[in-house]
Protein backbone atom coordinates (compact mmCIF):
# COMPACT_ATOMS: atom_id res chain seq x y z
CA UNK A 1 -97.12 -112.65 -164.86
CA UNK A 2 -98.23 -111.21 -161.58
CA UNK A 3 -95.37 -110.71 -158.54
CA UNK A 4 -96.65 -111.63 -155.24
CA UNK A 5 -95.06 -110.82 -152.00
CA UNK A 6 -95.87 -113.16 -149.56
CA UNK A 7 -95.36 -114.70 -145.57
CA UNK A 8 -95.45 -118.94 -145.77
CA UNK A 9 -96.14 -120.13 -142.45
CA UNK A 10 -95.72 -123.59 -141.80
CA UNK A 11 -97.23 -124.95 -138.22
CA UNK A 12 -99.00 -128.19 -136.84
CA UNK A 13 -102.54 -127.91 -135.42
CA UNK A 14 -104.79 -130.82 -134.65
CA UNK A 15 -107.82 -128.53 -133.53
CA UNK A 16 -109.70 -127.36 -136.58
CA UNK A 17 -111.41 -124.71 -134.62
CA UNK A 18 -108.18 -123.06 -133.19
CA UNK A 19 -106.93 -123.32 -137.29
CA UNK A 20 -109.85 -121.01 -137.81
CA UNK A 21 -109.41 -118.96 -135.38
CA UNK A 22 -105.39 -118.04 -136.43
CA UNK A 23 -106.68 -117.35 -139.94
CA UNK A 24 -109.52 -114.68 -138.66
CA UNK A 25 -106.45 -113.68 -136.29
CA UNK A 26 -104.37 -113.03 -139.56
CA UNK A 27 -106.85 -111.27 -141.48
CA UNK A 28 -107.74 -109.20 -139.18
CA UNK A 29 -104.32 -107.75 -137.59
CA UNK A 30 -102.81 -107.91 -141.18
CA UNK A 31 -106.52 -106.48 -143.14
CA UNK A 32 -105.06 -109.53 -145.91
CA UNK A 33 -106.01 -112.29 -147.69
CA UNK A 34 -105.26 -115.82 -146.63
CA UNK A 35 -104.12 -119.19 -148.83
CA UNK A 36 -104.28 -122.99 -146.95
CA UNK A 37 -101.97 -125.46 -147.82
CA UNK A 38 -102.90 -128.73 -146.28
CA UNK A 39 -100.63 -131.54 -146.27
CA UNK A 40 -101.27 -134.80 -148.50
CA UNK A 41 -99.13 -136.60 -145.72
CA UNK A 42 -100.32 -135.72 -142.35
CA UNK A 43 -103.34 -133.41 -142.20
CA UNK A 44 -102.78 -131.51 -139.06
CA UNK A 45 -99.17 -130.38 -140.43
CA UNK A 46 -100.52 -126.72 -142.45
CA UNK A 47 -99.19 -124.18 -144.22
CA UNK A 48 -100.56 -120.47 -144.93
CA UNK A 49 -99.93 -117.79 -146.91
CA UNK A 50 -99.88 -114.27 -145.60
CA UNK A 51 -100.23 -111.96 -148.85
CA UNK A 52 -98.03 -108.97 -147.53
CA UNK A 53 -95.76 -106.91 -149.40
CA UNK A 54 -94.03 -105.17 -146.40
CA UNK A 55 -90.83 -107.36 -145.23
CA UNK A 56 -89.73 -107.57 -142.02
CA UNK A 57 -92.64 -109.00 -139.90
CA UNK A 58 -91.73 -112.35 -139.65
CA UNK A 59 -90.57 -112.84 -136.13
CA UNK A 60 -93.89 -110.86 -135.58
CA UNK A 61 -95.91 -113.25 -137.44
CA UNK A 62 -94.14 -116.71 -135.86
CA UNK A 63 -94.74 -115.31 -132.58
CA UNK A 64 -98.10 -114.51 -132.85
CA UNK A 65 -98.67 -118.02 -134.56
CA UNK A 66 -96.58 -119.74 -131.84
CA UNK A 67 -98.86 -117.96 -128.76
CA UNK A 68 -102.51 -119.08 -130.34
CA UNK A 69 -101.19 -122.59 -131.49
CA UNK A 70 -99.26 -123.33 -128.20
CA UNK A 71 -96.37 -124.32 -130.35
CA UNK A 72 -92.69 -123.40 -130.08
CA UNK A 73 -92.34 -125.13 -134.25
CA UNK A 74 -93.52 -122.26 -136.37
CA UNK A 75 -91.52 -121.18 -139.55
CA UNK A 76 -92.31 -118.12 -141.65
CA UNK A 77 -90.93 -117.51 -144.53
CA UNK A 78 -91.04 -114.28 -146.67
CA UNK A 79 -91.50 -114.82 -150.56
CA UNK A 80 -91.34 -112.31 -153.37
CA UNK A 81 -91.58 -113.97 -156.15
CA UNK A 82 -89.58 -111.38 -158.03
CA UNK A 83 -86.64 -112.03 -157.49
């Protein structure tokens, strides 16, 4: 079995183009891959995975999120599944 270390961001955007955008913003300040997780319930209500294996950027990360999506309810998460 693999380990991944990983951010989950979970954030509500209703303007597909600005979702794009914070995923080429994320792949490009963080040179990582990306996962989507839509929602089955409400489709604007996403959630990404950051594949990262340094901790500590979170605050970093929900900030960043918070200032393109013009939204004070971002949560990151960091995951290893290691442990």
């Amino acid at each position: 079995m693999t380990y991944k270390k990983l951010y989950r961001i979970y954030f509500t955007e209703f303007d597909d183009e600005n979702f794009e955008k914070v995923i080429n913003v994320l792949k490009e300040k963080y040179s990582s891959q990306v996962n989507i997780i839509k929602s089955n319930v409400v489709n604007e209500f996403r959630a990404l995975e950051l594949y990262l294996e340094k901790e500590g950027y979170s605050e970093e990360i929900k900030n960043l999120i918070s200032t393109l999506t013009n939204s004070q309810y971002v949560r990151v998460d960091y995951i290893d599944t290691a442990k």
